[in-house]
PDB file of N, CA and C in Angstrom:
ATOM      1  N   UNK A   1       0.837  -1.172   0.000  1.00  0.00           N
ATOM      2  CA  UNK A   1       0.000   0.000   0.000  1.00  0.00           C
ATOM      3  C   UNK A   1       0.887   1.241   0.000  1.00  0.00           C
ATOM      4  N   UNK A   2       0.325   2.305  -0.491  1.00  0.00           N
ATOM      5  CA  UNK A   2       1.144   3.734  -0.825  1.00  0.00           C
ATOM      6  C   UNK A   2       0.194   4.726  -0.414  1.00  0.00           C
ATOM      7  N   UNK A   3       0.593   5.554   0.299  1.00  0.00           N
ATOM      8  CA  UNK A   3       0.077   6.500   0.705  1.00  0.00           C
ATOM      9  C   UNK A   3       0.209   7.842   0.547  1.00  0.00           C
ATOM     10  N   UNK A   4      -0.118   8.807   0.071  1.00  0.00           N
ATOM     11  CA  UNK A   4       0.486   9.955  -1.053  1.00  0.00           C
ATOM     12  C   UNK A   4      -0.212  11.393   0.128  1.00  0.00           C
ATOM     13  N   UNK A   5       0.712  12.010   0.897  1.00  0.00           N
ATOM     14  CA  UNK A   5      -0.101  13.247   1.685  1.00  0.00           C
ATOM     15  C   UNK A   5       0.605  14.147   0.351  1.00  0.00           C
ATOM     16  N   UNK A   6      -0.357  14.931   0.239  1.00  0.00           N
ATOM     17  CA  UNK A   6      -0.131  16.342  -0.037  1.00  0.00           C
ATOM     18  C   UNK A   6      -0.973  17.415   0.326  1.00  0.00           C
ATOM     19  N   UNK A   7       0.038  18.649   0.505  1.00  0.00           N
ATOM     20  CA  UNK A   7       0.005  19.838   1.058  1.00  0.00           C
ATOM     21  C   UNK A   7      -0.959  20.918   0.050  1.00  0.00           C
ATOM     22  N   UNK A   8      -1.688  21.362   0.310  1.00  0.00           N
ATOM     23  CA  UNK A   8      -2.507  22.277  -0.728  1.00  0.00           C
ATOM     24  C   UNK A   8      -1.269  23.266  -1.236  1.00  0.00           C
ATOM     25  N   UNK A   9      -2.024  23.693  -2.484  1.00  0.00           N
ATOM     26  CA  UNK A   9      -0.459  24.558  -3.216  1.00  0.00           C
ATOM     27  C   UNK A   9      -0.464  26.029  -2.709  1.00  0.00           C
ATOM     28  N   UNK A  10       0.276  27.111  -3.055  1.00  0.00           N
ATOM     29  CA  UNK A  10       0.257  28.241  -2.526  1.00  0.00           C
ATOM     30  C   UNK A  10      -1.095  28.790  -2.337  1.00  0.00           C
ATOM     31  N   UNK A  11      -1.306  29.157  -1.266  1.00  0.00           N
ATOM     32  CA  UNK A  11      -2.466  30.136  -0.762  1.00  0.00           C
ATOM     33  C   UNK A  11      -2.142  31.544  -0.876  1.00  0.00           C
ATOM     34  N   UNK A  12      -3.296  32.238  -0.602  1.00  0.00           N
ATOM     35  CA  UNK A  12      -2.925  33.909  -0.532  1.00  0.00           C
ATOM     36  C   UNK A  12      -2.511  34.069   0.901  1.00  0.00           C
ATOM     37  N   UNK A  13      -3.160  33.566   1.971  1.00  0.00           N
ATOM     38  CA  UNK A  13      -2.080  33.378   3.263  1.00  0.00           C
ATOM     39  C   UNK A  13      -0.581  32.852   3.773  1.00  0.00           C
ATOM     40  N   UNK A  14      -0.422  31.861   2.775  1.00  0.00           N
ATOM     41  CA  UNK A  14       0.898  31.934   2.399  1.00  0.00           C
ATOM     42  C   UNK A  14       2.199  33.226   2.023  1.00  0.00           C
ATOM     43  N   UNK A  15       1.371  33.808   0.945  1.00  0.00           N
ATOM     44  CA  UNK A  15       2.081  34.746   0.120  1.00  0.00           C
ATOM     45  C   UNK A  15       2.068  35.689   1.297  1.00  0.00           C
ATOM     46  N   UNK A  16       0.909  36.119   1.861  1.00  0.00           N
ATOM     47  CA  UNK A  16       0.877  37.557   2.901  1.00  0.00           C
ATOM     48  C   UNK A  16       0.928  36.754   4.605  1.00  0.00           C
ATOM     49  N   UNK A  17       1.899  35.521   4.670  1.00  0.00           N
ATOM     50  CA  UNK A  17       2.900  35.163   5.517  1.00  0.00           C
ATOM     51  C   UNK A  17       1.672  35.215   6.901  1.00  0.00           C
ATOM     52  N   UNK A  18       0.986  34.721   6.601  1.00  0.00           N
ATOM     53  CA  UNK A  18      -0.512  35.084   7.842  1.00  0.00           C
ATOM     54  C   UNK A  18      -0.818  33.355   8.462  1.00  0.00           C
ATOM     55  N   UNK A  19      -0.983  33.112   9.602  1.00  0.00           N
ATOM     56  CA  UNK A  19      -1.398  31.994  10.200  1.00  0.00           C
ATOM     57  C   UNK A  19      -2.937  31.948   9.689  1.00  0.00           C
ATOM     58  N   UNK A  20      -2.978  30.816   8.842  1.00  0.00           N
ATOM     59  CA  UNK A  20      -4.274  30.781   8.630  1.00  0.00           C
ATOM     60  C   UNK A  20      -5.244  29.364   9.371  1.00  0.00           C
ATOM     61  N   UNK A  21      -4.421  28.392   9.899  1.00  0.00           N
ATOM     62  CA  UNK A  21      -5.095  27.577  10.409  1.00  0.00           C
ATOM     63  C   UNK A  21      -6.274  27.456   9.865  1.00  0.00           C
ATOM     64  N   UNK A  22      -7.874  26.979  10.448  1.00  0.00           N
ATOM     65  CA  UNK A  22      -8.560  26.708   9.641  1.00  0.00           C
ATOM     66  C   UNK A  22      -9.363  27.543   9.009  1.00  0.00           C
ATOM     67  N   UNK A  23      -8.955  28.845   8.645  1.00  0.00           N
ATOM     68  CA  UNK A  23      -9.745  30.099   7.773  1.00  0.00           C
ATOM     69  C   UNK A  23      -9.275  29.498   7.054  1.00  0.00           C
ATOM     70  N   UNK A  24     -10.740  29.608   5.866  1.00  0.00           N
ATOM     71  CA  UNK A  24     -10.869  29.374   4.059  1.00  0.00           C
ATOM     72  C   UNK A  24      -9.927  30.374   3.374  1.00  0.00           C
ATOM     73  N   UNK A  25      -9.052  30.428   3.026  1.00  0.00           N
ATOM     74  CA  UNK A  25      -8.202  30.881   2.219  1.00  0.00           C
ATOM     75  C   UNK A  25      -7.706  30.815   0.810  1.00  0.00           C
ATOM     76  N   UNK A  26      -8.090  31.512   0.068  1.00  0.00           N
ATOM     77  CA  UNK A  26      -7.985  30.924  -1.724  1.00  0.00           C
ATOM     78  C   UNK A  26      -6.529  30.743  -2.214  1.00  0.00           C
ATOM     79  N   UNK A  27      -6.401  30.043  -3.434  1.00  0.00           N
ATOM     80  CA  UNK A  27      -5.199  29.688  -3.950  1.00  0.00           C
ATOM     81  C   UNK A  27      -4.760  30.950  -4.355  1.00  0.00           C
ATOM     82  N   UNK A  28      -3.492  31.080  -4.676  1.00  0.00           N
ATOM     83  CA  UNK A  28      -2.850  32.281  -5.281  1.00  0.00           C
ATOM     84  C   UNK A  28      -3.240  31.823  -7.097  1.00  0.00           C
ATOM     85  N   UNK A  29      -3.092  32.955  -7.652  1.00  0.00           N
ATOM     86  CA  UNK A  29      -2.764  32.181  -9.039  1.00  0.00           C
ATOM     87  C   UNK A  29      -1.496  31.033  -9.448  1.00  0.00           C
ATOM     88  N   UNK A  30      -0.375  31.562  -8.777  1.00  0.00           N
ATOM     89  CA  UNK A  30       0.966  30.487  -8.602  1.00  0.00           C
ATOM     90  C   UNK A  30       0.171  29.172  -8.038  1.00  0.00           C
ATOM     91  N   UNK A  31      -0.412  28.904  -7.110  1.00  0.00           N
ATOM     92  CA  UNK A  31      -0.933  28.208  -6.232  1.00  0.00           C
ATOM     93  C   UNK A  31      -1.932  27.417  -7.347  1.00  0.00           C
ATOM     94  N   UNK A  32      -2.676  27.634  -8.597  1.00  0.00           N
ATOM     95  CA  UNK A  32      -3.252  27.079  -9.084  1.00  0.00           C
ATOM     96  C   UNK A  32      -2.602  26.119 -10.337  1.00  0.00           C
ATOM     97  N   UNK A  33      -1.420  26.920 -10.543  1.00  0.00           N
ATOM     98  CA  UNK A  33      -0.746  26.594 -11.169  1.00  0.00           C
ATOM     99  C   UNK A  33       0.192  25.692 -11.146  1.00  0.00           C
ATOM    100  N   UNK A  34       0.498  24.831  -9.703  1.00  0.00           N
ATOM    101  CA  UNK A  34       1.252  24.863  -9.047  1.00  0.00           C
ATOM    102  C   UNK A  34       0.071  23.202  -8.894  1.00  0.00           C
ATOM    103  N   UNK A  35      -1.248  23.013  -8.482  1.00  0.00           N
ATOM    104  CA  UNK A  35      -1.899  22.488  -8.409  1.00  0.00           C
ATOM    105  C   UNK A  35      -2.294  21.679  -9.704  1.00  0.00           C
ATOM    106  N   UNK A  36      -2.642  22.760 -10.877  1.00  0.00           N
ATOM    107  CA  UNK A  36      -2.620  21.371 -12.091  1.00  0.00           C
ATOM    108  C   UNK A  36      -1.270  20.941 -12.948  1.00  0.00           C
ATOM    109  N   UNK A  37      -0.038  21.499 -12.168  1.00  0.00           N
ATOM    110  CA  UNK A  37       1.141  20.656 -12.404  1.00  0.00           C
ATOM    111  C   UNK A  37       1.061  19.370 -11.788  1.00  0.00           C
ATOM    112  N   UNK A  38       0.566  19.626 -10.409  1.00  0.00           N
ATOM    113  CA  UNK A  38       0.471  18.111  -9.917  1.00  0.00           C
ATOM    114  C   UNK A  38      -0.394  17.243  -9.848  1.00  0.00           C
ATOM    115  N   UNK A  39      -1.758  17.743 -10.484  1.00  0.00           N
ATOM    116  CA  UNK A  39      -2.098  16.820 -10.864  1.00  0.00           C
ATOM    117  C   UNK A  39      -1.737  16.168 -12.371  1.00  0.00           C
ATOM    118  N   UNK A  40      -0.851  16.768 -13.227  1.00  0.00           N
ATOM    119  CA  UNK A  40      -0.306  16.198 -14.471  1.00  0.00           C
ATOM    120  C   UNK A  40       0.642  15.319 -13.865  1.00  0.00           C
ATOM    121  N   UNK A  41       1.508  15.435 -13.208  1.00  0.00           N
ATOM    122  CA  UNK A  41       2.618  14.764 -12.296  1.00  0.00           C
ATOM    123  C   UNK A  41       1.725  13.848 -11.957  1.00  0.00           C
ATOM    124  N   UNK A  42       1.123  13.796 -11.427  1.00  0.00           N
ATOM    125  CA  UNK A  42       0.060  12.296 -11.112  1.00  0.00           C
ATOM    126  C   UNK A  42      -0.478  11.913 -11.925  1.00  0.00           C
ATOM    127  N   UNK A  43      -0.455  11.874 -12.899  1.00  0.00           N
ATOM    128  CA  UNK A  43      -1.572  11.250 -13.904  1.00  0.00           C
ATOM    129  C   UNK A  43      -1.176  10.157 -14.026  1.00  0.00           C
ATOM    130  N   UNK A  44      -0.071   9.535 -14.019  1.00  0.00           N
ATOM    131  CA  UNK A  44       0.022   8.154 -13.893  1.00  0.00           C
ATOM    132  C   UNK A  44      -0.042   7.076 -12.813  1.00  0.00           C
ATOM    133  N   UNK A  45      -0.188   7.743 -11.392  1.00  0.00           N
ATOM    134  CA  UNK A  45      -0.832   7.542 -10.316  1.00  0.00           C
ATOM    135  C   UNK A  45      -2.266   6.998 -10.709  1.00  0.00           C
ATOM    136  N   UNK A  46      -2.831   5.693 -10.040  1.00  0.00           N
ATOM    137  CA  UNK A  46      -3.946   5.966  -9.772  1.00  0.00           C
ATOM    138  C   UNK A  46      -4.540   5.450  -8.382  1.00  0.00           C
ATOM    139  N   UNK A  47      -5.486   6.461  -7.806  1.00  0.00           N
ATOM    140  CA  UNK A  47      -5.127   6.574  -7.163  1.00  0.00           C
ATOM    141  C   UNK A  47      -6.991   5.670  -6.328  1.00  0.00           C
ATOM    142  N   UNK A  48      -6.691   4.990  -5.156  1.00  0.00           N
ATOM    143  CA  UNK A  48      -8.389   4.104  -5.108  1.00  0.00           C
ATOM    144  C   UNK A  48      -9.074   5.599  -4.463  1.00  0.00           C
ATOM    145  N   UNK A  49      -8.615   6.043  -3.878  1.00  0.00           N
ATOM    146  CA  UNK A  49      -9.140   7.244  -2.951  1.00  0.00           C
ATOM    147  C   UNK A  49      -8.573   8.123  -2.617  1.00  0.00           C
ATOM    148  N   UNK A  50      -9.182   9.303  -3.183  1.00  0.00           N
ATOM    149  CA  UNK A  50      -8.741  10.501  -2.665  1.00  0.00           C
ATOM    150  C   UNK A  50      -9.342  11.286  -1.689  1.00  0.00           C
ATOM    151  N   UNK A  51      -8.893  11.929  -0.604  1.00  0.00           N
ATOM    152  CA  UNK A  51      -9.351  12.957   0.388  1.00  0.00           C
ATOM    153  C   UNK A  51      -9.226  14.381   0.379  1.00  0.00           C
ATOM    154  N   UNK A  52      -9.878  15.038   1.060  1.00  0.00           N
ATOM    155  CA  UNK A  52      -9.691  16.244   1.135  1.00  0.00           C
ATOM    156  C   UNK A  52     -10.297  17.161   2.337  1.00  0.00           C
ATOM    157  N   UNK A  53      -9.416  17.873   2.763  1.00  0.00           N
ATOM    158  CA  UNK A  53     -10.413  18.528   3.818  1.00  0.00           C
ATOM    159  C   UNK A  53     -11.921  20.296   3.046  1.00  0.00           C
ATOM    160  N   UNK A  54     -12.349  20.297   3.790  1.00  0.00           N
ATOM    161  CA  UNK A  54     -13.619  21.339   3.629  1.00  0.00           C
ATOM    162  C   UNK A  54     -13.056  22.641   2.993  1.00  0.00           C
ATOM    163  N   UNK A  55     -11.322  22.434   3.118  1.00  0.00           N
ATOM    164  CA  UNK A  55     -11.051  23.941   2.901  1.00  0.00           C
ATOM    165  C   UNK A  55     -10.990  24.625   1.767  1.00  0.00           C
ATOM    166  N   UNK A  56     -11.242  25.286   1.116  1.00  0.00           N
ATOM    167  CA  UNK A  56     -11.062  25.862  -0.306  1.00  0.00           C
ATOM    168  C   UNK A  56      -9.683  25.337  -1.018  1.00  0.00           C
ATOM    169  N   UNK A  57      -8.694  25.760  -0.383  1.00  0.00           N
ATOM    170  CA  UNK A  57      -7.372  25.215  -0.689  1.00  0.00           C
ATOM    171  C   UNK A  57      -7.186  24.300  -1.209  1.00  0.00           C
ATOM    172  N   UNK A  58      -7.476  23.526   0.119  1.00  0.00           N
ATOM    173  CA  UNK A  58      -7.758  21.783  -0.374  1.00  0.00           C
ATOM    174  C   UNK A  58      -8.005  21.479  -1.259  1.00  0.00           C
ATOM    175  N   UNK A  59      -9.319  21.891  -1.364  1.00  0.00           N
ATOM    176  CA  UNK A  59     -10.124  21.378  -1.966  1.00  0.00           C
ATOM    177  C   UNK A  59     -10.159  22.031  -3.732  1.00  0.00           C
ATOM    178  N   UNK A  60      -9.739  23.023  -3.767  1.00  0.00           N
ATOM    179  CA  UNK A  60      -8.881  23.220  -4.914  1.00  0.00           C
ATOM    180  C   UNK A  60      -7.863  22.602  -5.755  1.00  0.00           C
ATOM    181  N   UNK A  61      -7.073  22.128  -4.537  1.00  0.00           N
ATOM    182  CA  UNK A  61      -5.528  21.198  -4.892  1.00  0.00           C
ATOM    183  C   UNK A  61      -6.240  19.979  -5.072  1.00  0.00           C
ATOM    184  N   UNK A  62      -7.299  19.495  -4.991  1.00  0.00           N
ATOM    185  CA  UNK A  62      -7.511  17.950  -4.726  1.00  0.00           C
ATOM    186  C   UNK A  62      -8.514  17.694  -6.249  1.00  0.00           C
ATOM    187  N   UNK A  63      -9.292  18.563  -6.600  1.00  0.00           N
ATOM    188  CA  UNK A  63      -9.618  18.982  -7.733  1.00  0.00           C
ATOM    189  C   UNK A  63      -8.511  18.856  -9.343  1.00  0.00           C
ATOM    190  N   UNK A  64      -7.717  19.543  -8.790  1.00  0.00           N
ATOM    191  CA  UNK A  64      -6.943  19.205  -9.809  1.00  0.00           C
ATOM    192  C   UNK A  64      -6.473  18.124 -10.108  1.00  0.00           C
ATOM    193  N   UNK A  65      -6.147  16.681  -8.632  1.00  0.00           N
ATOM    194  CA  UNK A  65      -5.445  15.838  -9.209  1.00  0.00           C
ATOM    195  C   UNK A  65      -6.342  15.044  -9.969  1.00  0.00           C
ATOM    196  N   UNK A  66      -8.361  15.519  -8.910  1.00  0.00           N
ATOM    197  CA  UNK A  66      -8.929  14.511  -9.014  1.00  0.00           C
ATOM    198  C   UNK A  66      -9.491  14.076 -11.270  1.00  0.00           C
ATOM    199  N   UNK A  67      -8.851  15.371 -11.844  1.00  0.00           N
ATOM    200  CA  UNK A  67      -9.251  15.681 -13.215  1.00  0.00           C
ATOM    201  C   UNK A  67      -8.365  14.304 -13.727  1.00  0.00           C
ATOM    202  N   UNK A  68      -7.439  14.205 -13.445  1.00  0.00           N
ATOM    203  CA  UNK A  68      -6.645  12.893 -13.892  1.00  0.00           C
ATOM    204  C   UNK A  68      -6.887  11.174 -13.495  1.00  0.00           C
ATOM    205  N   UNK A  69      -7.557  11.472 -12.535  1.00  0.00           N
ATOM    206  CA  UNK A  69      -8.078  10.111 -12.249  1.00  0.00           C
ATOM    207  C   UNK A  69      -9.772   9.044 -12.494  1.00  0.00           C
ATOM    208  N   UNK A  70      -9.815   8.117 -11.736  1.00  0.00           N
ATOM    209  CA  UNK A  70     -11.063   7.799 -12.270  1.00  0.00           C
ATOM    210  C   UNK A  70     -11.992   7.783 -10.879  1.00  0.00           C
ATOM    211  N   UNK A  71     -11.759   8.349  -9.679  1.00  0.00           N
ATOM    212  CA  UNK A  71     -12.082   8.580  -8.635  1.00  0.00           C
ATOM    213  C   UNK A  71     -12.590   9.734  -8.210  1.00  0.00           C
ATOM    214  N   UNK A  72     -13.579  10.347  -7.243  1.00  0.00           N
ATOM    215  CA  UNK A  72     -13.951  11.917  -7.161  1.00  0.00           C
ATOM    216  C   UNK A  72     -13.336  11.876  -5.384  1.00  0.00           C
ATOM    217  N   UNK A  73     -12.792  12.949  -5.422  1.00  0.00           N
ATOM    218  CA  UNK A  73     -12.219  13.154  -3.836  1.00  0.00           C
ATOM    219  C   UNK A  73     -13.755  13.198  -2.934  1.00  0.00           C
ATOM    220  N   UNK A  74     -13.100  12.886  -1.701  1.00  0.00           N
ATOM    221  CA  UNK A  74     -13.941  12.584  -0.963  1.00  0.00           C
ATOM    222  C   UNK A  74     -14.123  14.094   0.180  1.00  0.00           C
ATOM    223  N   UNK A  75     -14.859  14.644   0.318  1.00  0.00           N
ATOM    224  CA  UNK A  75     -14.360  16.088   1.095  1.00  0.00           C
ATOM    225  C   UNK A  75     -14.644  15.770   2.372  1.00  0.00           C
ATOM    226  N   UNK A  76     -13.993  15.832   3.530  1.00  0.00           N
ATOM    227  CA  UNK A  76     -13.679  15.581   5.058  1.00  0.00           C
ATOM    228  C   UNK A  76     -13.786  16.976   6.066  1.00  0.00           C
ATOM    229  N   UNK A  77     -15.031  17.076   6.653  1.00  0.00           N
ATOM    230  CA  UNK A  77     -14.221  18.238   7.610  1.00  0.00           C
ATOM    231  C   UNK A  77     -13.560  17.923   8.271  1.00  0.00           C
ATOM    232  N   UNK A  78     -13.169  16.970   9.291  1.00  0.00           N
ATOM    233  CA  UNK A  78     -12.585  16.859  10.381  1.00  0.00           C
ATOM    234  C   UNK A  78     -10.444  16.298   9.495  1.00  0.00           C
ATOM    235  N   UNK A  79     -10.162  16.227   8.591  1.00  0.00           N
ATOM    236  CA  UNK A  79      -9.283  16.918   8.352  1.00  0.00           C
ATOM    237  C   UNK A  79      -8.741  17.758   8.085  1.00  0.00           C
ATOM    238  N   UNK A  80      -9.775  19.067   8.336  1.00  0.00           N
ATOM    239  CA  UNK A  80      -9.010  19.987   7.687  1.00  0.00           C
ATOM    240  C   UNK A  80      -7.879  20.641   8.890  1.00  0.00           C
ATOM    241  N   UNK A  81      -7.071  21.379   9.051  1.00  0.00           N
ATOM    242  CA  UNK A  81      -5.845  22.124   9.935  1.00  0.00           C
ATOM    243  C   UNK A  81      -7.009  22.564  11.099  1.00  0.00           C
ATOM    244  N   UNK A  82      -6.035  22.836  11.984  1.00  0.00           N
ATOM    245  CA  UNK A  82      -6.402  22.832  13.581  1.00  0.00           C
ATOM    246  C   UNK A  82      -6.662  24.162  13.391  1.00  0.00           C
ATOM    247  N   UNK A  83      -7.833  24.682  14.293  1.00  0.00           N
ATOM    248  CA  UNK A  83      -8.010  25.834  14.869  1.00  0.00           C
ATOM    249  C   UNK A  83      -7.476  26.247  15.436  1.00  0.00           C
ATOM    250  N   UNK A  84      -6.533  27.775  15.377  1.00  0.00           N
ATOM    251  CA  UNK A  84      -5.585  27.935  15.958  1.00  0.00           C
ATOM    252  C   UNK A  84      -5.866  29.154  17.164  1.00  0.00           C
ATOM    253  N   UNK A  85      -7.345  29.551  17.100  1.00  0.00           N
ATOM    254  CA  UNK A  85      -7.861  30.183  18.024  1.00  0.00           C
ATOM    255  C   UNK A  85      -7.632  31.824  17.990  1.00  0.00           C
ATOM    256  N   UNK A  86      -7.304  32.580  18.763  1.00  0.00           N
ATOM    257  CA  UNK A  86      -6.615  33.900  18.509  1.00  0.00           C
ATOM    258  C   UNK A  86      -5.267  34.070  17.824  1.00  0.00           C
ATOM    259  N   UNK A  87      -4.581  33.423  17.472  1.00  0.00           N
ATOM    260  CA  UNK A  87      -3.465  33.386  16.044  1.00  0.00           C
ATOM    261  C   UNK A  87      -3.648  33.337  14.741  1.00  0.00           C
ATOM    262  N   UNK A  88      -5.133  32.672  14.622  1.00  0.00           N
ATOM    263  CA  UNK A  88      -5.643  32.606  13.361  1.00  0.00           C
ATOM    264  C   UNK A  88      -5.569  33.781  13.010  1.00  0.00           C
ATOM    265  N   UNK A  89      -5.201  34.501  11.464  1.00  0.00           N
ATOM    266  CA  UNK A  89      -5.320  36.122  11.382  1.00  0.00           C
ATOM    267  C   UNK A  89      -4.131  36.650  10.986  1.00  0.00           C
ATOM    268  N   UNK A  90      -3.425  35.957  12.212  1.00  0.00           N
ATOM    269  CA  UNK A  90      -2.157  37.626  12.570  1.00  0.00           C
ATOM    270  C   UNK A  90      -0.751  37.031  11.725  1.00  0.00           C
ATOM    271  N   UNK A  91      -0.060  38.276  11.609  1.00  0.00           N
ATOM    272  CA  UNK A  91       1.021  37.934  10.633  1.00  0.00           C
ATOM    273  C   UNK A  91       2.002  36.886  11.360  1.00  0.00           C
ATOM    274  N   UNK A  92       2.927  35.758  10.616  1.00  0.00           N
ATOM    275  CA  UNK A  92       3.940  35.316  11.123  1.00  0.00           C
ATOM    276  C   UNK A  92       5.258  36.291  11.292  1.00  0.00           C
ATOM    277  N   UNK A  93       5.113  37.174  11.345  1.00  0.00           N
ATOM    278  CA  UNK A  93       6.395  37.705  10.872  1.00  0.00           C
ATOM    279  C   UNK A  93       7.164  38.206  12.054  1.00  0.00           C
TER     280      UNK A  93
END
């Protein structure tokens, strides 16, 4: 068995360096781009099941691989990133 984690691709919280924990946060354009590279990179993967958490991100990135396969992701809230409470928001910097 093989087990494949991946990380959603660049976010706009990423780029503006912000703890986003579980705020919905959209892909950057890089970030989309970045997303149907890998799902081309996977296309020869296949894959029995795919997951995803509730988050836009995610669920963006999981979209893309899911265009290459013969499977539809499965969307999960309870994976999506931890609530990070009053940090959620504020800059890392």
């Amino acid at each position: 068995m093989e087990i494949y984690l991946i990380r959603h691709a660049e976010s706009m919280g990423n780029v503006s360096r912000t703890i986003q924990g579980c705020q919905d946060v959209v892909l950057t354009e890089k970030g989309k781009k970045q997303a149907a590279l890998l799902g081309e990179y996977l296309a020869d993967v296949s894959f029995d099941y795919l997951y995803s958490s509730d988050l836009i991100r995610a669920k963006d990135t999981v979209k893309a691989v899911e265009k290459y396969q013969d499977t539809q992701a499965q969307i999960i809230p309870f994976v999506r990133e931890i609530n990070l409470g009053p940090l959620q928001g504020k800059d890392r910097r």
